[in-house]
Protein backbone atom coordinates (compact mmCIF):
# COMPACT_ATOMS: atom_id res chain seq x y z
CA UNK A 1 31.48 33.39 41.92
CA UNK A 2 32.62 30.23 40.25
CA UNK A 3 30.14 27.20 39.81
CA UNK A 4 31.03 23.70 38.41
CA UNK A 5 29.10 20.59 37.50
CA UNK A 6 30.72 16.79 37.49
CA UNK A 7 28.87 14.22 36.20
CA UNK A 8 29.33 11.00 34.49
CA UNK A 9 29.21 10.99 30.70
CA UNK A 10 27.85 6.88 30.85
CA UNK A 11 24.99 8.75 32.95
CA UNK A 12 23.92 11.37 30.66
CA UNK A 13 24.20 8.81 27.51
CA UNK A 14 21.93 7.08 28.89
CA UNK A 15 19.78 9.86 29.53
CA UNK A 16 19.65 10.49 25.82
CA UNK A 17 16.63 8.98 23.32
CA UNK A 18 17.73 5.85 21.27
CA UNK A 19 17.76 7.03 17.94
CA UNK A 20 15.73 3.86 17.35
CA UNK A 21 12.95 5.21 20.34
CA UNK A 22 9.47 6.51 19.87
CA UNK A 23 9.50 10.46 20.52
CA UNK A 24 6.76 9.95 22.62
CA UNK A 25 4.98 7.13 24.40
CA UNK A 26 0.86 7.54 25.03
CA UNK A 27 -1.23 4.58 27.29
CA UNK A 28 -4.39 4.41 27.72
CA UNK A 29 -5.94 6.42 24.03
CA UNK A 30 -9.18 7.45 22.76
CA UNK A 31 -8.82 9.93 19.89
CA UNK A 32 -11.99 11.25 18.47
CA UNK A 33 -11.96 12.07 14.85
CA UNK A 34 -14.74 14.24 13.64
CA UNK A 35 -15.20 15.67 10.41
CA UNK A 36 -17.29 19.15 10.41
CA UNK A 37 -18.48 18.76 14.21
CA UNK A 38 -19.25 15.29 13.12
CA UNK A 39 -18.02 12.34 14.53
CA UNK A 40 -16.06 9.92 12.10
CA UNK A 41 -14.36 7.69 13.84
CA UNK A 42 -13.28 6.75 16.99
CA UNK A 43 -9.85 4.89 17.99
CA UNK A 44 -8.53 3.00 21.55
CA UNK A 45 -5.56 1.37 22.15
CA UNK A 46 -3.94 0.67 25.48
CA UNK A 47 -0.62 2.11 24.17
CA UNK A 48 0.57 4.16 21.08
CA UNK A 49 3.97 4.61 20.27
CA UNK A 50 5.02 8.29 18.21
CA UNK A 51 7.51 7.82 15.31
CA UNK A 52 6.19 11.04 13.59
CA UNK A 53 9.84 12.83 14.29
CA UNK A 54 11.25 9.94 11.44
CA UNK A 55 11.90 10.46 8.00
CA UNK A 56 8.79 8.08 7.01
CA UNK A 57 6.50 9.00 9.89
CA UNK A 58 4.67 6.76 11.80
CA UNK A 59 2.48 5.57 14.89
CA UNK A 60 2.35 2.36 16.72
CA UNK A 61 -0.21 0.37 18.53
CA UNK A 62 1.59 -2.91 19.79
CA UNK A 63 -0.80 -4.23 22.28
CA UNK A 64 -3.68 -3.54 20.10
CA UNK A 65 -5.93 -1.19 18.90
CA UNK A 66 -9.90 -0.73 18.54
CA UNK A 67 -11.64 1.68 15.58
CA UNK A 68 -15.11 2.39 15.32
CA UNK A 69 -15.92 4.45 12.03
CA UNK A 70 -19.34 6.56 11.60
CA UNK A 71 -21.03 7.13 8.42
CA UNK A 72 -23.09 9.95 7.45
CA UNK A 73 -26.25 7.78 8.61
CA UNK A 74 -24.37 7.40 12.36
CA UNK A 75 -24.36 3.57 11.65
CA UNK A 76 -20.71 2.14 12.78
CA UNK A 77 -18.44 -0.60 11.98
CA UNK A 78 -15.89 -1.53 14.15
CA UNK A 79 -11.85 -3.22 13.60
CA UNK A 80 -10.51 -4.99 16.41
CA UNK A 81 -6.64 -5.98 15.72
CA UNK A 82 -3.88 -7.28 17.80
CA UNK A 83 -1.53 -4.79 16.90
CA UNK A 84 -1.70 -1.42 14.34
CA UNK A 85 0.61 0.71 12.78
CA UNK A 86 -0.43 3.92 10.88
CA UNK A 87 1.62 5.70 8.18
CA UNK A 88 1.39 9.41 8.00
CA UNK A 89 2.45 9.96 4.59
CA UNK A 90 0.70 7.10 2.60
CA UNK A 91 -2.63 7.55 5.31
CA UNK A 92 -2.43 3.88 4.85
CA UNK A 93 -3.01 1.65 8.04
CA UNK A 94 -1.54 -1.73 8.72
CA UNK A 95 -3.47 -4.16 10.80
CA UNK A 96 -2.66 -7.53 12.31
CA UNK A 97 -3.20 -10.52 14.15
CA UNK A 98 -6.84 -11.49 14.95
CA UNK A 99 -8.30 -8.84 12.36
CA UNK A 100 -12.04 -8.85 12.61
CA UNK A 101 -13.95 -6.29 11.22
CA UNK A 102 -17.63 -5.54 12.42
CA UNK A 103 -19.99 -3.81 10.25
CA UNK A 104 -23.32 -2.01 10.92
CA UNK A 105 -25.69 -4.77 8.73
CA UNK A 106 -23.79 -7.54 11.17
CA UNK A 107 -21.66 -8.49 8.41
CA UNK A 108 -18.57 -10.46 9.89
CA UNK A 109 -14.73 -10.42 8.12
CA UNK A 110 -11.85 -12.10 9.76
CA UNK A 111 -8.29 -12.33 8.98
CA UNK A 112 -4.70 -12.31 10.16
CA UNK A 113 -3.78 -8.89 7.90
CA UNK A 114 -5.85 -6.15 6.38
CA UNK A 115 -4.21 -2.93 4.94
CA UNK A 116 -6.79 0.30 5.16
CA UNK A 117 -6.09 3.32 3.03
CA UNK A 118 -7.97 5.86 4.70
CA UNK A 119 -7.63 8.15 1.45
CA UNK A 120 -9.42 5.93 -0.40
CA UNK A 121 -11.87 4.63 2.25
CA UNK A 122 -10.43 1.51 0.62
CA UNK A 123 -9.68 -1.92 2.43
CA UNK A 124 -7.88 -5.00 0.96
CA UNK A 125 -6.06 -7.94 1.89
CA UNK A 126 -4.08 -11.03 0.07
CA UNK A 127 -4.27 -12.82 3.22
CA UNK A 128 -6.82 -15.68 4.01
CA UNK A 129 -10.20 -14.07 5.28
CA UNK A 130 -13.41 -15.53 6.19
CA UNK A 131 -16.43 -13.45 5.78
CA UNK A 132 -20.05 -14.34 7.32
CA UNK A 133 -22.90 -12.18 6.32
CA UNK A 134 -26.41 -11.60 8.80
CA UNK A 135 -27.88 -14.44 6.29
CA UNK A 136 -25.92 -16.88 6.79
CA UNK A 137 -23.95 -17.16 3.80
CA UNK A 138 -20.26 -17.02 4.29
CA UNK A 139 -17.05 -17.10 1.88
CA UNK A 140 -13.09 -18.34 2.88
CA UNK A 141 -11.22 -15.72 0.48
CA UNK A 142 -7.36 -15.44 -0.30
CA UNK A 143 -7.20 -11.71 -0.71
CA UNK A 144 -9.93 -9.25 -1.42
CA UNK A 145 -10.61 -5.38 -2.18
CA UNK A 146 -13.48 -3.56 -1.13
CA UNK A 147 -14.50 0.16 -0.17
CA UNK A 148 -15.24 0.63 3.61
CA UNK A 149 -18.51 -0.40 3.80
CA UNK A 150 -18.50 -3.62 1.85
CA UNK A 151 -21.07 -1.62 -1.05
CA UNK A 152 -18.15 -2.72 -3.79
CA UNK A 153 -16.39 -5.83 -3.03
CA UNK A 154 -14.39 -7.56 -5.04
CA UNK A 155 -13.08 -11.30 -4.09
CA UNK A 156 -9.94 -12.78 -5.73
CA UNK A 157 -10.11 -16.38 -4.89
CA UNK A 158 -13.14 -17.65 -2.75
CA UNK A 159 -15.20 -20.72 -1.52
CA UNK A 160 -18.19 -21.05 0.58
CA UNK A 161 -21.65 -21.25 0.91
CA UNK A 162 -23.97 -18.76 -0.29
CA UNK A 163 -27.71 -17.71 -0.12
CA UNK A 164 -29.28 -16.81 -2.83
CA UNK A 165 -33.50 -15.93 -3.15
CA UNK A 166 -34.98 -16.99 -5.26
CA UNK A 167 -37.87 -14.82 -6.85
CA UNK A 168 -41.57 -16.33 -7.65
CA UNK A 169 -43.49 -16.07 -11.01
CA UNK A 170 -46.64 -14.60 -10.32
């Protein structure tokens, strides 16, 4: 018995992945991240592209992506970000467009770029940011570095208004 295929070599090309094409393509994404049954953080997007088969690996969230993070107290903050990217080797996440970044005391940071090493637990910036803490008090920044939860925060050019108590002699 003698069997033969025909087919059109422009057809099966096209068939084949771009070299330039994610290896996979995921809509619709909430990954939980927990961290000894506990959960960490939590991430959505509506679509993630998978460049983890490259020689730097990476993954991509172009319409978006939302993070809430979880600290040993369960208190969250929350990044909201037009579009993401996450690099595999460096653990280092790229966020941009319409940053804002939520935290659990109702602190308030917003800015067009923030970089996240997730290593570190280390956020920074040399983008203009505007903060606004719960008292009022707010600061317009060019570039900052701070650890995740805004305890250590160091500003390299700011202006703004801020509160400050004053404490009574008794």
């Amino acid at each position: 018995m003698l069997f033969s295929c025909e087919g059109n070599l422009q057809e099966v090309r096209a068939f084949s992945l771009e070299e330039d094409a994610p290896q996979a393509i995921a809509e619709g994404i909430n990954l939980k991240f927990t961290d000894s049954g506990r959960l960490v953080a939590n991430l959505r997007s509506p679509k993630m592209l998978d460049y983890t088969n490259k020689a730097f690996p990476y993954r991509e969230f172009p319409d978006g992506v939302q993070v809430e993070f979880f600290d040993e107290q369960n208190k969250k903050n929350t990044v909201d970000a037009d579009y993401g990217i996450v690099y595999e080797q460096t653990n280092l996440i790229d966020l941009q467009g319409n940053v804002v970044i939520h935290t659990a005391d109702s602190t308030k940071l917003e800015a067009s770029q923030i970089f996240w090493d997730q290593e570190r637990n280390w956020i920074f910036t040399d983008k203009p940011n505007t903060i606004r803490f719960p008292d009022g008090s707010f600061t317009d920044d060019l570039g900052f570095d701070s650890n995740q939860d805004f305890s250590n925060f160091r500003s390299r050019t700011n202006t703004g208004i801020q509160v400050i108590e004053e404490e009574k002699d008794e």
